[in-house]
PDB file of N, CA and C in Angstrom:
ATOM      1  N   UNK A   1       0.827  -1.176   0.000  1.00  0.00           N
ATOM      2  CA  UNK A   1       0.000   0.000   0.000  1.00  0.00           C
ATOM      3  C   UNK A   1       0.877   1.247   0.000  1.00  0.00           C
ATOM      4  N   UNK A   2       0.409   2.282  -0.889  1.00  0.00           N
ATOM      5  CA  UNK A   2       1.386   3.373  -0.734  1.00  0.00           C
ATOM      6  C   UNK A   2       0.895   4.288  -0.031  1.00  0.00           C
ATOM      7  N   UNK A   3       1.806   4.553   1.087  1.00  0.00           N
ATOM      8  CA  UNK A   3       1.095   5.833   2.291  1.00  0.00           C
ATOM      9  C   UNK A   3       2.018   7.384   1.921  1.00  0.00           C
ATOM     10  N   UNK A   4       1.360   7.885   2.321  1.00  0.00           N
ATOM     11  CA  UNK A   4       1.710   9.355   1.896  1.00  0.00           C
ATOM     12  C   UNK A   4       3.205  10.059   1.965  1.00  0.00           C
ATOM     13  N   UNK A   5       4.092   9.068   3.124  1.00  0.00           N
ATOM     14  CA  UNK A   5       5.342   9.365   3.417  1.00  0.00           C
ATOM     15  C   UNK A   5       5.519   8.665   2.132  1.00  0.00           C
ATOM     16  N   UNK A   6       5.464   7.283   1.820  1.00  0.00           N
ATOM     17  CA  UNK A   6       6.392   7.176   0.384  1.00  0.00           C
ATOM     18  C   UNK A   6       6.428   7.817  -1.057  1.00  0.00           C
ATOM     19  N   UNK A   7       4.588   8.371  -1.014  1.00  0.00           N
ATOM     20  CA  UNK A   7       4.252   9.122  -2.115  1.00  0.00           C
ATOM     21  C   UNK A   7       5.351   9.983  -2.145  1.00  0.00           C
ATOM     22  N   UNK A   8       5.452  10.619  -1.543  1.00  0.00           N
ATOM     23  CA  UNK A   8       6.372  12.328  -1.042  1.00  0.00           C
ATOM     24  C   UNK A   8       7.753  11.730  -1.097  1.00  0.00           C
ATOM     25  N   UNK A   9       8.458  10.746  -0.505  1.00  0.00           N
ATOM     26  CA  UNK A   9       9.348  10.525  -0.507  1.00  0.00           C
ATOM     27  C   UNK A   9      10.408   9.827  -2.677  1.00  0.00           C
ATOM     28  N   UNK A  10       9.422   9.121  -2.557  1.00  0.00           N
ATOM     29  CA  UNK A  10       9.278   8.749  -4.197  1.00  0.00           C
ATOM     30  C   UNK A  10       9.155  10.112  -5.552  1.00  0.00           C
ATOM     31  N   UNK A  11       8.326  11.002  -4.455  1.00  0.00           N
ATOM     32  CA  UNK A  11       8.197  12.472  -5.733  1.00  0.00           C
ATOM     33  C   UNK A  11       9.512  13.422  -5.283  1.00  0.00           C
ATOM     34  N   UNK A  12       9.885  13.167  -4.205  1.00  0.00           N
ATOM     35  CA  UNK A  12      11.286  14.271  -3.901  1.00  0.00           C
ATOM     36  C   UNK A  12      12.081  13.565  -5.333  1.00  0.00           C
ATOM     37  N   UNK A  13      12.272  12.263  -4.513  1.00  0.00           N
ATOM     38  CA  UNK A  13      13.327  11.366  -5.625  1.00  0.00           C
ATOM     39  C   UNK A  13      13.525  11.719  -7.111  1.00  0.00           C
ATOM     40  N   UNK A  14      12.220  12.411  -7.895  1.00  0.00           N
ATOM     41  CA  UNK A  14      11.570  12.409  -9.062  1.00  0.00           C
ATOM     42  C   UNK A  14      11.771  13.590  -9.242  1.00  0.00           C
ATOM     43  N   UNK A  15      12.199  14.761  -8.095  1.00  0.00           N
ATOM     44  CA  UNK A  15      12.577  16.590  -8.247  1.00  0.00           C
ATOM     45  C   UNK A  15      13.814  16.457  -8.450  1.00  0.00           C
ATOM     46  N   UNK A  16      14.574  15.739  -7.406  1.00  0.00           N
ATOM     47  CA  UNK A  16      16.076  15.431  -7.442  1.00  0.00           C
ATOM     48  C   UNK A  16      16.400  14.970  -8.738  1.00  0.00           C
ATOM     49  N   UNK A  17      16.116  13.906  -9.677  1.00  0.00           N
ATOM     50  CA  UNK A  17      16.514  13.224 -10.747  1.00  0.00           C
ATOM     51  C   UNK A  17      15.953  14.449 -12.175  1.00  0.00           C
ATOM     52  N   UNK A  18      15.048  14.996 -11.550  1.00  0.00           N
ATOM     53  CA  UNK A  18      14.711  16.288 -12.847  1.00  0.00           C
ATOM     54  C   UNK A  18      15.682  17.513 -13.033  1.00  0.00           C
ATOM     55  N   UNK A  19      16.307  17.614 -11.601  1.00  0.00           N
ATOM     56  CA  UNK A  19      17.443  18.879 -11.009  1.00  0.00           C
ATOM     57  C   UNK A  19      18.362  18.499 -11.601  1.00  0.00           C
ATOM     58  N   UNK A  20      18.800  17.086 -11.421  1.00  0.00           N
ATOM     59  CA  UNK A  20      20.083  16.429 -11.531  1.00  0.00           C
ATOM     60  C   UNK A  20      20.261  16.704 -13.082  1.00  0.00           C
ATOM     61  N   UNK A  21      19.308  16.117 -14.018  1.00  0.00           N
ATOM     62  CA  UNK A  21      19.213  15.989 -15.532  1.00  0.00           C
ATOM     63  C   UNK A  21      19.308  17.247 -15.905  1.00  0.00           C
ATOM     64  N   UNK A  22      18.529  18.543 -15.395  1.00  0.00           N
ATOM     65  CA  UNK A  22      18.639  19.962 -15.863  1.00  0.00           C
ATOM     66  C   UNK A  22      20.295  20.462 -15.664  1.00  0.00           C
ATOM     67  N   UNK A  23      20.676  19.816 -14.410  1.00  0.00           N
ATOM     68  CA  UNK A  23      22.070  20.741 -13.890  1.00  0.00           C
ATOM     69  C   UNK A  23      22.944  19.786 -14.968  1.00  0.00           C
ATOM     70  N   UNK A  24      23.028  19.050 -15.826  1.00  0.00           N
ATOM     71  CA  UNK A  24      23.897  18.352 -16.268  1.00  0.00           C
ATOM     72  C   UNK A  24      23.764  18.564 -18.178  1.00  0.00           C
ATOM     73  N   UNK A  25      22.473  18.697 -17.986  1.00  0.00           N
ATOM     74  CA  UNK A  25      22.588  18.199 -19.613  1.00  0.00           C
ATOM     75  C   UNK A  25      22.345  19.908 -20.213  1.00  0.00           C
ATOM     76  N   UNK A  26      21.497  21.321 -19.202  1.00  0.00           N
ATOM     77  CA  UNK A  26      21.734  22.743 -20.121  1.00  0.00           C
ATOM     78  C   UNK A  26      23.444  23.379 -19.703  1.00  0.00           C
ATOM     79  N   UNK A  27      23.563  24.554 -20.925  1.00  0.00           N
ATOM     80  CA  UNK A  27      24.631  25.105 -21.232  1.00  0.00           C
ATOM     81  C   UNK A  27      24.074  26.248 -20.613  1.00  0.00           C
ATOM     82  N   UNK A  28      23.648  26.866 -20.179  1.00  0.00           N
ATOM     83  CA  UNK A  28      23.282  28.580 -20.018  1.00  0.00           C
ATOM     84  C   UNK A  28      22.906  28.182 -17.870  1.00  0.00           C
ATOM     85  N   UNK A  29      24.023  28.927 -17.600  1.00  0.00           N
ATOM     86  CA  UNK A  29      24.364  29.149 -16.396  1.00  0.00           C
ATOM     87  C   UNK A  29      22.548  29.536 -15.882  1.00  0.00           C
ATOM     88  N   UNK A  30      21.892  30.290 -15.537  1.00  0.00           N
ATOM     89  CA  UNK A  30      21.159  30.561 -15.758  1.00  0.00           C
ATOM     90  C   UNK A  30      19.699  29.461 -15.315  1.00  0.00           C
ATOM     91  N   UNK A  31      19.494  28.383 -16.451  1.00  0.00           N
ATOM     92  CA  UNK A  31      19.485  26.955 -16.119  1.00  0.00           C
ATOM     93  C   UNK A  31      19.742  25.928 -15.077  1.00  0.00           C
ATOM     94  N   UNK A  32      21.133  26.182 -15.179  1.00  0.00           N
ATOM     95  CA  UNK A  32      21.685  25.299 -14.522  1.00  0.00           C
ATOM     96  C   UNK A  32      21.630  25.666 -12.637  1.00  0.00           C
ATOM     97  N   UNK A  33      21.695  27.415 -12.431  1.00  0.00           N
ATOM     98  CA  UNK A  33      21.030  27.733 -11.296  1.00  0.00           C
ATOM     99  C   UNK A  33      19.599  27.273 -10.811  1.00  0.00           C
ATOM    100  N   UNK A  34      18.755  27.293 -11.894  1.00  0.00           N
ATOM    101  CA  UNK A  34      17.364  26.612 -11.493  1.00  0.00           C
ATOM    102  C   UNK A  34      17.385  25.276 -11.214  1.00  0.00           C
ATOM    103  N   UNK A  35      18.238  24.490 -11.772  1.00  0.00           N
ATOM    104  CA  UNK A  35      18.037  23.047 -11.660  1.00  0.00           C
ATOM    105  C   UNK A  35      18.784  22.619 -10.458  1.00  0.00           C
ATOM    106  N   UNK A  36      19.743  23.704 -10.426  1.00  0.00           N
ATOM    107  CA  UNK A  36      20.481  23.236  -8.870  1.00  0.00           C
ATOM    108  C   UNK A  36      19.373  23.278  -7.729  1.00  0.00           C
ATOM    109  N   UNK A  37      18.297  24.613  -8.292  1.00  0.00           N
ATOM    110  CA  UNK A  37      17.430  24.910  -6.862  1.00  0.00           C
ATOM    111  C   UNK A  37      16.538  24.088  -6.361  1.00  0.00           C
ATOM    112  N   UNK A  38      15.991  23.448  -7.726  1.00  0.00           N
ATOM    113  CA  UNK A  38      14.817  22.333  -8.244  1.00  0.00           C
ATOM    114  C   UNK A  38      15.620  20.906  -7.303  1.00  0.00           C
ATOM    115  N   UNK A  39      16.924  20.660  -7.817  1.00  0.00           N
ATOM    116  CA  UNK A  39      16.693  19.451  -6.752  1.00  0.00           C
ATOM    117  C   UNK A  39      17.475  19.773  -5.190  1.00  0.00           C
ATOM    118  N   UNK A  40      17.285  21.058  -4.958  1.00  0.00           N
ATOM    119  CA  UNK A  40      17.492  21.455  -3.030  1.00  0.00           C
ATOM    120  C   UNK A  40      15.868  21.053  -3.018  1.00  0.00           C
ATOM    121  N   UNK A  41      14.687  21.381  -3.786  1.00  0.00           N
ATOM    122  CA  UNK A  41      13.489  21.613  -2.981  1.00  0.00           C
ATOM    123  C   UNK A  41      13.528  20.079  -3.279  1.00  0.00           C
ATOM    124  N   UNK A  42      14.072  19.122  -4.034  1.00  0.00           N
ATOM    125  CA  UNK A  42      13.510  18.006  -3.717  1.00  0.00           C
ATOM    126  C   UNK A  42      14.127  17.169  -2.380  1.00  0.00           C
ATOM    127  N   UNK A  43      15.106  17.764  -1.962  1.00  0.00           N
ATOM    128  CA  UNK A  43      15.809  17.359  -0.875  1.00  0.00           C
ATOM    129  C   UNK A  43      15.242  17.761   0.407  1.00  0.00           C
ATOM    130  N   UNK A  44      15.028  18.749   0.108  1.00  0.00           N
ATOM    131  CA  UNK A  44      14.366  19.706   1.056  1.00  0.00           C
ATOM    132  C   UNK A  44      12.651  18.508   1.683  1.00  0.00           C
ATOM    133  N   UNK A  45      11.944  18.446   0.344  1.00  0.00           N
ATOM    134  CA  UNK A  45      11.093  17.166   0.264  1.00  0.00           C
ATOM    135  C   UNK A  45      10.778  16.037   0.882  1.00  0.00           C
ATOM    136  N   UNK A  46      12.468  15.458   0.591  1.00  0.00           N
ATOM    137  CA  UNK A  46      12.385  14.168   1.387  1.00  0.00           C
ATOM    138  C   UNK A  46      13.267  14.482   2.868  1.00  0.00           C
ATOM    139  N   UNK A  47      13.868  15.231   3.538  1.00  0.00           N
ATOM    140  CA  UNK A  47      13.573  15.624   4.453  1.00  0.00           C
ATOM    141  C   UNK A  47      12.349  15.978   5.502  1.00  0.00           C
ATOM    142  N   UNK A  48      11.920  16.459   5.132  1.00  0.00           N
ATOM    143  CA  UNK A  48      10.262  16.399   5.070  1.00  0.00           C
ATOM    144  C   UNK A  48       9.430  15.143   5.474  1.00  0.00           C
ATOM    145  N   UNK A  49       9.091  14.187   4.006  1.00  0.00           N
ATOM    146  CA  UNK A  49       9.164  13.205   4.468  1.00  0.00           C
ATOM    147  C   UNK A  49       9.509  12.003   5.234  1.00  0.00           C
ATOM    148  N   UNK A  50      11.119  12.160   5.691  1.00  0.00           N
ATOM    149  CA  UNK A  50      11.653  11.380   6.470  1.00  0.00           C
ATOM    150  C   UNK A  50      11.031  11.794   7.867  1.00  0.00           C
ATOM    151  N   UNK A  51      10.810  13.199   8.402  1.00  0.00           N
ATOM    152  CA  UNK A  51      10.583  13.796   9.395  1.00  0.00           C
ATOM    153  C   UNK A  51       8.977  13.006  10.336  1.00  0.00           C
ATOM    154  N   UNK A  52       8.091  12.615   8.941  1.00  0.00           N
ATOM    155  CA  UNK A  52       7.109  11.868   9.589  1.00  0.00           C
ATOM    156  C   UNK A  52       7.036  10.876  10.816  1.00  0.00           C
ATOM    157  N   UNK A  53       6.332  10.971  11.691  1.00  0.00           N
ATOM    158  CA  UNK A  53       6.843   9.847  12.648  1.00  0.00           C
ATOM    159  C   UNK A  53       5.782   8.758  12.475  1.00  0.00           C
ATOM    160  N   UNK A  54       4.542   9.398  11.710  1.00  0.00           N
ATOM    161  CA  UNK A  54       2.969   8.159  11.618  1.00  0.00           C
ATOM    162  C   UNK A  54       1.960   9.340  12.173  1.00  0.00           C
ATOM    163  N   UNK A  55       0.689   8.299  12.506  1.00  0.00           N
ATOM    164  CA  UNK A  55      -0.350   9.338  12.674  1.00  0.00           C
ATOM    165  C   UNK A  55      -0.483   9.600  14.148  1.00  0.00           C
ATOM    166  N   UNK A  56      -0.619  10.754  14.366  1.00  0.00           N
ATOM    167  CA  UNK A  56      -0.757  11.018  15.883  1.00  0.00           C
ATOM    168  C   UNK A  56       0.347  11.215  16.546  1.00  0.00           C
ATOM    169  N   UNK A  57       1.256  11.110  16.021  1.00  0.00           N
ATOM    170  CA  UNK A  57       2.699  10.887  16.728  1.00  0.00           C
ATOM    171  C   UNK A  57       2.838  12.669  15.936  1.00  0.00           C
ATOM    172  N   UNK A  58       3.920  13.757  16.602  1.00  0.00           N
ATOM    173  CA  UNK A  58       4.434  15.153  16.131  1.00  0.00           C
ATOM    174  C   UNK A  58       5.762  14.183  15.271  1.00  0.00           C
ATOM    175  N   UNK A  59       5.757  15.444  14.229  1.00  0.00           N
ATOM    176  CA  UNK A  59       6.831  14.865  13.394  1.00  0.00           C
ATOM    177  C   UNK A  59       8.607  15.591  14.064  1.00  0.00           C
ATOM    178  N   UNK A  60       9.531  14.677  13.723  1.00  0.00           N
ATOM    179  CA  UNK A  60      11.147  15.332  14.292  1.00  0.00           C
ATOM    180  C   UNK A  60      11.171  16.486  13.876  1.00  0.00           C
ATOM    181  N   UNK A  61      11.054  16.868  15.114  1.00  0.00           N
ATOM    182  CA  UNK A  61      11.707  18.628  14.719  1.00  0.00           C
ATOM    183  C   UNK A  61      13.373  18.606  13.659  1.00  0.00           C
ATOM    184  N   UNK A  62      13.930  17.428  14.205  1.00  0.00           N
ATOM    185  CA  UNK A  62      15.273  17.727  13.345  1.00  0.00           C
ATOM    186  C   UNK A  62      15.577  17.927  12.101  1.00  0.00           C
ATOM    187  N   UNK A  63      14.440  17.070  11.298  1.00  0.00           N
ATOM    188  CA  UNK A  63      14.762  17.374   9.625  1.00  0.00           C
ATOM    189  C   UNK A  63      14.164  18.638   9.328  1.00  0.00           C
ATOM    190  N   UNK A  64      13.201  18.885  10.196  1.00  0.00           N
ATOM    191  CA  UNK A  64      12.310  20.317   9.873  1.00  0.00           C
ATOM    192  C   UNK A  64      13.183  21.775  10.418  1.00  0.00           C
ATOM    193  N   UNK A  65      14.371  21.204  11.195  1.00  0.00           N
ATOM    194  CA  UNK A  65      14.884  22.852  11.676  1.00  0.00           C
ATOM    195  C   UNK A  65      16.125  22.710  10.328  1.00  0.00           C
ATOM    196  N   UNK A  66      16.791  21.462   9.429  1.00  0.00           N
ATOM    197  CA  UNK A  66      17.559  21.074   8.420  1.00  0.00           C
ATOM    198  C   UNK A  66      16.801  22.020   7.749  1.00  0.00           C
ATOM    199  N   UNK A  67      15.761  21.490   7.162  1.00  0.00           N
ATOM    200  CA  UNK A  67      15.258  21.983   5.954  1.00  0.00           C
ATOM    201  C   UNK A  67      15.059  23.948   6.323  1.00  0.00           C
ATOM    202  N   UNK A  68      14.580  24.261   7.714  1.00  0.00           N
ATOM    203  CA  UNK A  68      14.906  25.741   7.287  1.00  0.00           C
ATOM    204  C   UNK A  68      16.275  26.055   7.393  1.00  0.00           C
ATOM    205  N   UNK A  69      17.252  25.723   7.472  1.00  0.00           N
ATOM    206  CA  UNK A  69      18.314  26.572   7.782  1.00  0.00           C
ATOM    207  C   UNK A  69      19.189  26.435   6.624  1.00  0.00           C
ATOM    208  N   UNK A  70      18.639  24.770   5.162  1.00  0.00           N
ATOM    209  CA  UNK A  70      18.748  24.737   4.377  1.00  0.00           C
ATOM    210  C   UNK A  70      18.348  25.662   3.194  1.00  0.00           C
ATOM    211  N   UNK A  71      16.919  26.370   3.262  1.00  0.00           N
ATOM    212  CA  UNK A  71      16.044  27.627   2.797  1.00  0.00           C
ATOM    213  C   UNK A  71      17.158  28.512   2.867  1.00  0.00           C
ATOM    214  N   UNK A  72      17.826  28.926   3.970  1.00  0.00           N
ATOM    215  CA  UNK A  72      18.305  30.058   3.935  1.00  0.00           C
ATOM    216  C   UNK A  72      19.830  29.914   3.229  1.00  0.00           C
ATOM    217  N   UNK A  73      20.390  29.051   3.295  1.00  0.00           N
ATOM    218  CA  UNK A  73      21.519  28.753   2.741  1.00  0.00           C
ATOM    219  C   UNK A  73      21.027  28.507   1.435  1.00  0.00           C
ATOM    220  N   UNK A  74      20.331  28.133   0.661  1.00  0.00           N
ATOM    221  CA  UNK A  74      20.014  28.057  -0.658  1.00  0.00           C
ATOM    222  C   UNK A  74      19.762  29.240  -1.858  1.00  0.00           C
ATOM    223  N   UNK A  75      18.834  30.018  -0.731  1.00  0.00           N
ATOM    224  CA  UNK A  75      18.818  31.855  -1.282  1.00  0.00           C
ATOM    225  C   UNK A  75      20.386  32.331  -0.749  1.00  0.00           C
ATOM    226  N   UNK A  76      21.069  32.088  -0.090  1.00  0.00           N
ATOM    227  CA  UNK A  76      22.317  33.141  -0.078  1.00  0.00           C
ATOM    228  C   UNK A  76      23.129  32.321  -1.104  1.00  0.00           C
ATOM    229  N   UNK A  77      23.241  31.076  -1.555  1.00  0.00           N
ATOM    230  CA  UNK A  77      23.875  30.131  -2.822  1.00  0.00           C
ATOM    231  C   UNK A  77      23.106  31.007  -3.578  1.00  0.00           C
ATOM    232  N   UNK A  78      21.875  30.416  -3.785  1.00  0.00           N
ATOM    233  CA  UNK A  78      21.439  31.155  -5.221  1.00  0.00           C
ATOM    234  C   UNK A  78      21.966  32.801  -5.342  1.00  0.00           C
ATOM    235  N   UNK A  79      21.812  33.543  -4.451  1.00  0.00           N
ATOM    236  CA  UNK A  79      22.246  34.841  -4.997  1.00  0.00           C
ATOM    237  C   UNK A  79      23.564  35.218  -5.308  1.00  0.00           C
ATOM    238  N   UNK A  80      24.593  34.413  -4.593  1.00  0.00           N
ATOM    239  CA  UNK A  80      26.056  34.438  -5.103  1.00  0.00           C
ATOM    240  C   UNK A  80      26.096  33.391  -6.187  1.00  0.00           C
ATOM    241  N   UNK A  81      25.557  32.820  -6.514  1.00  0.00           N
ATOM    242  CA  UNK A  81      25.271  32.368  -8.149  1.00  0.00           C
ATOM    243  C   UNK A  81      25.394  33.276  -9.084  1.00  0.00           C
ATOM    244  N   UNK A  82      24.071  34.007  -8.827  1.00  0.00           N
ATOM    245  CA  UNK A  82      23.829  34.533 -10.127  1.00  0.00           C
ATOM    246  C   UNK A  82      24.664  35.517 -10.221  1.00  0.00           C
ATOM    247  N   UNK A  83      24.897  36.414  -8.968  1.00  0.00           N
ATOM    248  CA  UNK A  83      26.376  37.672  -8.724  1.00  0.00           C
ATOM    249  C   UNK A  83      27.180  36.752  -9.791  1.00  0.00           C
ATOM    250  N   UNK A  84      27.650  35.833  -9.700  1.00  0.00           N
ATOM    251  CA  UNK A  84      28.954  35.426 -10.176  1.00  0.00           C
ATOM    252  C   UNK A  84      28.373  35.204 -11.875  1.00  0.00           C
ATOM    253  N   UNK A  85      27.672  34.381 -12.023  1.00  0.00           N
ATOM    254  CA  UNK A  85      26.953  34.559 -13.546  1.00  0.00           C
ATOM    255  C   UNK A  85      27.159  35.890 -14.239  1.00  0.00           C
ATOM    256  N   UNK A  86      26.260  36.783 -13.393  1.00  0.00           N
ATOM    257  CA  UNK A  86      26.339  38.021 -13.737  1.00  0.00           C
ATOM    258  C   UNK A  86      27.617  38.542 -14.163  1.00  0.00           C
ATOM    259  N   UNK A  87      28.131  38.706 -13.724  1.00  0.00           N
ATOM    260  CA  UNK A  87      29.809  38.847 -13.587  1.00  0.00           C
ATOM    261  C   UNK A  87      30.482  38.618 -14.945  1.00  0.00           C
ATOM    262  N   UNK A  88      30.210  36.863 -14.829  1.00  0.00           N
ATOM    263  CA  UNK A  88      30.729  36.531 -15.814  1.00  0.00           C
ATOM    264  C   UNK A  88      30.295  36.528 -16.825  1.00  0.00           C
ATOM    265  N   UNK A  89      29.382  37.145 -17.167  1.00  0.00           N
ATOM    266  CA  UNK A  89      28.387  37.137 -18.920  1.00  0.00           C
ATOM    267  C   UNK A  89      29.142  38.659 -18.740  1.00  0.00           C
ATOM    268  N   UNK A  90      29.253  39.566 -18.454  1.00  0.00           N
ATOM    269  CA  UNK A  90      29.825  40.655 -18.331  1.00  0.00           C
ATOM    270  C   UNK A  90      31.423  40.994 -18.919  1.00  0.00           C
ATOM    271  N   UNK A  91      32.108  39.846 -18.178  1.00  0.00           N
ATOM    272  CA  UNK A  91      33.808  39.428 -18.403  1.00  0.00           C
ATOM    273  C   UNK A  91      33.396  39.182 -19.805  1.00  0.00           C
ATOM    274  N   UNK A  92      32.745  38.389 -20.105  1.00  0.00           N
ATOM    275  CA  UNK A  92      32.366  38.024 -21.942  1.00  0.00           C
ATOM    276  C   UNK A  92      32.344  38.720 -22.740  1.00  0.00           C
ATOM    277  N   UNK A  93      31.313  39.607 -22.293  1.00  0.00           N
ATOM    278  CA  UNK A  93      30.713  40.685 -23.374  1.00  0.00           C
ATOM    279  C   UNK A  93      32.088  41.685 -23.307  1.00  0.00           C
ATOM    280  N   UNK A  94      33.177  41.930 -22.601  1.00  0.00           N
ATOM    281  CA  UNK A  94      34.231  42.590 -22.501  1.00  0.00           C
ATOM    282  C   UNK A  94      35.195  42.646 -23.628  1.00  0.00           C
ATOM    283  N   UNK A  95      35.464  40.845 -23.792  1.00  0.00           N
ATOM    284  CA  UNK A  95      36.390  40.381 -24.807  1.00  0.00           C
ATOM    285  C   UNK A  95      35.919  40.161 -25.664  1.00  0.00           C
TER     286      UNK A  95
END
């Protein structure tokens, strides 16, 4: 029977492997920032899901204080990303 932790856990798997394929197979930086972000939220996901304890039971605070402190480290990555992208489409257009 499939219960809702594996649903979730099986669809992170399925963000991660879409992230993974985007960060590998586009050329335009750009891209490849989204697909990096695409599989944090699927990580982010199955964190999440792992965190379940069943019904009635509170879920671990531990994967749930991961996943925010992961949020915030992901926007300060992503924005020194694109700084540096930026940057470098810039260095380009130079030469």
């Amino acid at each position: 029977m499939l219960t809702a932790q594996v649903l979730y856990g099986l669809t992170a798997c399925v963000i991660v492997a879409l992230g993974l394929r985007g960060a590998l197979l586009h050329a335009s930086l750009l891209q490849r920032v989204v697909a990096i972000n695409v599989m944090g939220a699927g990580v982010f996901m199955l964190l999440i899901a792992v965190a379940y304890r069943g019904p009635g039971l509170p879920p671990d605070p531990l994967p749930h204080a991961l996943v925010l402190t992961g949020i915030v480290v992901a926007v300060s990555a992503t924005a020194l990303a694109l700084a540096l992208a930026r940057r470098l489409h810039a260095e380009q257009d130079n030469d």
